[in-house]
Each structure stands twice: as C-alpha cells, then as structure tokens.
C-alpha atoms as a PDB file:
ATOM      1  CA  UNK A   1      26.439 -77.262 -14.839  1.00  0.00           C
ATOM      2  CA  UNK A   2      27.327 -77.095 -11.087  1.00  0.00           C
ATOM      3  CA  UNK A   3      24.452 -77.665  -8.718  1.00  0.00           C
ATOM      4  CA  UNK A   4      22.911 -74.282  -8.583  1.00  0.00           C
ATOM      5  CA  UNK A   5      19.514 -73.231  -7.581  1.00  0.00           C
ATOM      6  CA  UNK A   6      17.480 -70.626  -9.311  1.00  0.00           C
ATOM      7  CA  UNK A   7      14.656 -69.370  -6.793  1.00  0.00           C
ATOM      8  CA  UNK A   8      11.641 -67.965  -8.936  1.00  0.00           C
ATOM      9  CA  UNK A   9       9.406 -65.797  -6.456  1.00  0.00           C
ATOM     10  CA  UNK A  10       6.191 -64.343  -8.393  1.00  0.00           C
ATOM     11  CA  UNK A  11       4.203 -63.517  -5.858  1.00  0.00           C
ATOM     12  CA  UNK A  12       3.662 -59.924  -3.895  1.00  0.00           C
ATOM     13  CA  UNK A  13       5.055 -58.990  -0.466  1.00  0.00           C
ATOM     14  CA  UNK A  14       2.223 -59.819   1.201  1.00  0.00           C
ATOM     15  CA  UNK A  15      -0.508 -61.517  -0.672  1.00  0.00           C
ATOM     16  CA  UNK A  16       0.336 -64.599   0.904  1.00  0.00           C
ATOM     17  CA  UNK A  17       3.354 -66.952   2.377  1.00  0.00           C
ATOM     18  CA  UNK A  18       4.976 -67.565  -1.084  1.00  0.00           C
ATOM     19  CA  UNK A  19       7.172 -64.289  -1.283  1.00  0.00           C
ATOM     20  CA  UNK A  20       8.791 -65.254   2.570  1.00  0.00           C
ATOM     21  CA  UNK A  21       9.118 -68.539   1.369  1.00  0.00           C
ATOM     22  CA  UNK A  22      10.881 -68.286  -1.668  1.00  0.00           C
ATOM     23  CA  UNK A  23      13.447 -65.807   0.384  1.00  0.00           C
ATOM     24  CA  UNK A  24      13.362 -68.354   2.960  1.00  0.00           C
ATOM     25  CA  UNK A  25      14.421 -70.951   0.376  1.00  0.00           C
ATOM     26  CA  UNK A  26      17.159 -68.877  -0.689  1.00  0.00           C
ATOM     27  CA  UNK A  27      18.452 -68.355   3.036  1.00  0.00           C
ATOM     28  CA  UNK A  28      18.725 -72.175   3.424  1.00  0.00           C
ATOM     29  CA  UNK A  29      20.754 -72.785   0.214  1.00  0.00           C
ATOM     30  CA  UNK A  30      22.976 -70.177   0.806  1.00  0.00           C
ATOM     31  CA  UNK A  31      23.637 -71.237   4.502  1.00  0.00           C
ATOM     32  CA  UNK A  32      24.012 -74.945   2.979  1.00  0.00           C
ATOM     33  CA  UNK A  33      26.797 -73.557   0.526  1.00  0.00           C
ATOM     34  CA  UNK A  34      24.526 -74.525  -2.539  1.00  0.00           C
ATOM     35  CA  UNK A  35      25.062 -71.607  -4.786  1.00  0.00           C
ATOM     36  CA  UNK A  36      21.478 -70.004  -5.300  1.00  0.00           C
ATOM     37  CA  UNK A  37      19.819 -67.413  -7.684  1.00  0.00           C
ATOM     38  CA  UNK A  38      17.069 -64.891  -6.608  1.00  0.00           C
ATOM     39  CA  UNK A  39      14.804 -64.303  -9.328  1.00  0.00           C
ATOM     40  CA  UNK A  40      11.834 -61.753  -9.096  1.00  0.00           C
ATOM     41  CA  UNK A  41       9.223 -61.919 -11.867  1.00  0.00           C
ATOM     42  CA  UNK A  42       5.462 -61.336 -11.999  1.00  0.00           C
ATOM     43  CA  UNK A  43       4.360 -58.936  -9.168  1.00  0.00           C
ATOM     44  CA  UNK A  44       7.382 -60.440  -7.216  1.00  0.00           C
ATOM     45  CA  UNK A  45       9.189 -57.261  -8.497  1.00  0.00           C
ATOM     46  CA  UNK A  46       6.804 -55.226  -6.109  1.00  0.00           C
ATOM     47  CA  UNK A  47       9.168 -56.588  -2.774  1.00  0.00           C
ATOM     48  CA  UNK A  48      11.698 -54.310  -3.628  1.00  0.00           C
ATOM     49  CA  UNK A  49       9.361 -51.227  -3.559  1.00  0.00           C
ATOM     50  CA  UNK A  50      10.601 -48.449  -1.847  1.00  0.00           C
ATOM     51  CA  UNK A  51       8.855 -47.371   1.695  1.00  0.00           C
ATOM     52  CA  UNK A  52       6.787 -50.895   2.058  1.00  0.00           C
ATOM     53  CA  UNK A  53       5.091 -50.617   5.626  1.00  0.00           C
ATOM     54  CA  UNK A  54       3.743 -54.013   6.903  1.00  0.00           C
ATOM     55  CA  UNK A  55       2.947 -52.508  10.348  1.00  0.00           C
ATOM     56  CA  UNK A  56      -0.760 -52.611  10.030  1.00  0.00           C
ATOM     57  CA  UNK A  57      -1.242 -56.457   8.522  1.00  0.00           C
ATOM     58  CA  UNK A  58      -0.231 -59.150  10.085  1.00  0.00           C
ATOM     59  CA  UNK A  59       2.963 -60.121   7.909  1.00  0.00           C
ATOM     60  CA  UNK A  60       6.782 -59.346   8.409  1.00  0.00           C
ATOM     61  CA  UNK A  61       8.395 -56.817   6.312  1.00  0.00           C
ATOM     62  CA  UNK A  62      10.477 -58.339   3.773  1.00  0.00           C
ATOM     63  CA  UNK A  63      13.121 -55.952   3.659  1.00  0.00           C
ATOM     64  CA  UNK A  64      15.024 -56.542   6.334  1.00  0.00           C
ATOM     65  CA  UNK A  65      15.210 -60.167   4.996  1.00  0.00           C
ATOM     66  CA  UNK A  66      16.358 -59.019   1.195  1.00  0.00           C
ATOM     67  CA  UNK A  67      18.700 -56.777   3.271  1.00  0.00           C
ATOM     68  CA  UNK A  68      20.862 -59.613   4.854  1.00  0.00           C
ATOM     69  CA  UNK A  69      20.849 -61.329   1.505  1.00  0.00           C
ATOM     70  CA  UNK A  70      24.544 -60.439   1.024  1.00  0.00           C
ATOM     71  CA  UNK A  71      25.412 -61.812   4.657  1.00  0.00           C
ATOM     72  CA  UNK A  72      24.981 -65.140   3.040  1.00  0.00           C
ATOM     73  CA  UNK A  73      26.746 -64.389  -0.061  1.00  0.00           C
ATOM     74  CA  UNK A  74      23.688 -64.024  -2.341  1.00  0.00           C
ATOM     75  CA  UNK A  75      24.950 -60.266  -3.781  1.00  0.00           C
ATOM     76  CA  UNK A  76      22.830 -59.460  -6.608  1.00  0.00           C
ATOM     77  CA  UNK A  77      18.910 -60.069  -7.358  1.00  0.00           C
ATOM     78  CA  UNK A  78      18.120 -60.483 -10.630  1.00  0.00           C
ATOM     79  CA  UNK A  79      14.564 -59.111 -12.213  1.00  0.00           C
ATOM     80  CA  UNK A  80      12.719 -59.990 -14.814  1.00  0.00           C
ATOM     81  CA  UNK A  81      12.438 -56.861 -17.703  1.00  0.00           C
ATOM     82  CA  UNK A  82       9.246 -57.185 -18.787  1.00  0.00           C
ATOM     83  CA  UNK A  83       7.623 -57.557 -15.525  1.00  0.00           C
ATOM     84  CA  UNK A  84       9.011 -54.214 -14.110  1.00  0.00           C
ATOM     85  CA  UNK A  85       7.734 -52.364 -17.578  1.00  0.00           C
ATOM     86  CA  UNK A  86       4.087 -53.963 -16.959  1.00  0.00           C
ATOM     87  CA  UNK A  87       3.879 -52.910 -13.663  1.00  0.00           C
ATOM     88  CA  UNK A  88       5.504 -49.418 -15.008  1.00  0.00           C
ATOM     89  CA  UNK A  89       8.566 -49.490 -12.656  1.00  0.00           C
ATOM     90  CA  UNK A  90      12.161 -48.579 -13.379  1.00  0.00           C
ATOM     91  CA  UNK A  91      15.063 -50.706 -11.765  1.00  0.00           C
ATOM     92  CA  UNK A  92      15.968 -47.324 -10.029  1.00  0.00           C
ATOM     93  CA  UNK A  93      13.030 -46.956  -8.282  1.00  0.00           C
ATOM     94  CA  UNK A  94      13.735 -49.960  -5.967  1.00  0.00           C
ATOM     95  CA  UNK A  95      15.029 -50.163  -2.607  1.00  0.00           C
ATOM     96  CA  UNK A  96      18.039 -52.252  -3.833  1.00  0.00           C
ATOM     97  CA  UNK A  97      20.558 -52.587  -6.890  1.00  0.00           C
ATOM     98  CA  UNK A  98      19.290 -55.766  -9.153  1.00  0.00           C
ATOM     99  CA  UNK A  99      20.509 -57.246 -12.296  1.00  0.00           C
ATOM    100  CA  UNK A 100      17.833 -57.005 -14.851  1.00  0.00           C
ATOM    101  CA  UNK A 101      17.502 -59.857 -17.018  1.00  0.00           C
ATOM    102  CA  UNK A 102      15.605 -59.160 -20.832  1.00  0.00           C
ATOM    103  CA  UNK A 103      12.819 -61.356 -22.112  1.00  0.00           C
ATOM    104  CA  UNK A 104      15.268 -62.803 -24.811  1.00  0.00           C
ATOM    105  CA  UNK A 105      18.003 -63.833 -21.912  1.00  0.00           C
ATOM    106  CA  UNK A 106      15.646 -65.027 -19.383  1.00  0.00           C
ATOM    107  CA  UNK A 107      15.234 -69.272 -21.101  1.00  0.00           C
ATOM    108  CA  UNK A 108      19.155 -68.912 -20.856  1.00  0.00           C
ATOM    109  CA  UNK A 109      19.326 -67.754 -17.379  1.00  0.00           C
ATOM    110  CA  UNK A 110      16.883 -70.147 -15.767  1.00  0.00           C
ATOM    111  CA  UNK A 111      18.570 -73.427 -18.241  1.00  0.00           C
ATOM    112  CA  UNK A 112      21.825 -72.329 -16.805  1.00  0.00           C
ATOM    113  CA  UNK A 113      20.756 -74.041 -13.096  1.00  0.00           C
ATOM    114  CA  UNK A 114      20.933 -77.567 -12.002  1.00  0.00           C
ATOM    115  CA  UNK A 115      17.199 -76.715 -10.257  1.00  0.00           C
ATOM    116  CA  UNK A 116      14.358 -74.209 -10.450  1.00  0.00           C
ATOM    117  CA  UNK A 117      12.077 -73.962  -7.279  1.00  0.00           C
ATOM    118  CA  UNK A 118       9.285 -71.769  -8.598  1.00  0.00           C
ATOM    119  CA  UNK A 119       6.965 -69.913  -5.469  1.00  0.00           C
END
C-alpha cells in the first residue's frame, strides 16, 4: 500500500469551512507529491452542482478550486452512488466528469489508502 491519501468531504458547498477544507487538503498533498483521492459523499456531492452562485454569501465559489484540480495531477473525483441517488442526482448532471464508486466497492476503495482524512 503506497502512502496515499483518501480525502472524504461530506459536507455542502457552503454550509460551513469543511467542503474548502477538505479541497484545501487535497491541494497540499498533491503539491507535496503525496498521491491523494477526492472523495464526495453525503451532501458533499452537491459541490459539483451545476450553476452554484456564491455571490450573495460570504463564501468563495468552489468551482474554480475543483477546476484546477487537474493542475496538480488529481484527474478524476470519485462519488459515492448512493449519495447521488438520495439526493436524486445523476453523475451527468454535474459540472465535472467523476468516477462513481457503488455501495458494495466503496470499504475497498477507502482500505486501499495508507490514510483517510474525513471533513
């Protein structure tokens, strides 16, 4: 198991700090070479929304930050399955391509890092 880092983020865009700092997190390992996993379950699946508008709150918009993602070699985000069918959301109606990761394959996915930061 190399020394990966699977980064958990549960939270909405903007219902507090944790969604910026989980992408935050993932920012630093990449820049750090530590090879790191983005993993959106819970309401964290609602950051890749389509047409999110943060003008009128006082938080940045996240998008431009899951936009650069690839700058620092982090290519895909992976979702979890069952929390984009409880929230009644297909994987095409977000604003970027993800890897969606079933119920059954999601122990497997997480056990296969050396590290899970949760947020």
């Amino acid at each position: 198991m190399s020394q990966s880092v699977c980064i958990i983020s549960t939270r909405a865009p903007y219902s507090g700090q944790s969604a910026r700092e989980a992408l935050d997190a993932v920012l630093v390992c990449a820049s750090y070479d530590v090879p790191a996993t983005l993993l959106l379950m819970g309401d964290g699946v609602l950051q890749l929304l389509k047409g999110q508008d943060s003008q009128h709150i006082p938080r940045k918009n996240l998008s431009a930050m899951l936009q650069v993602l690839p700058l620092y070699g982090i290519e895909t985000i992976h979702v979890d399955e069952t929390s984009l069918l409880e929230r009644g959301l297909a994987a095409s109606e977000l604003c970027q391509a993800v890897t969606v990761v079933s119920q059954d394959r999601l122990p497997q996915f997480i056990g296969q890092h050396a590290k899970v930061l949760n947020f």
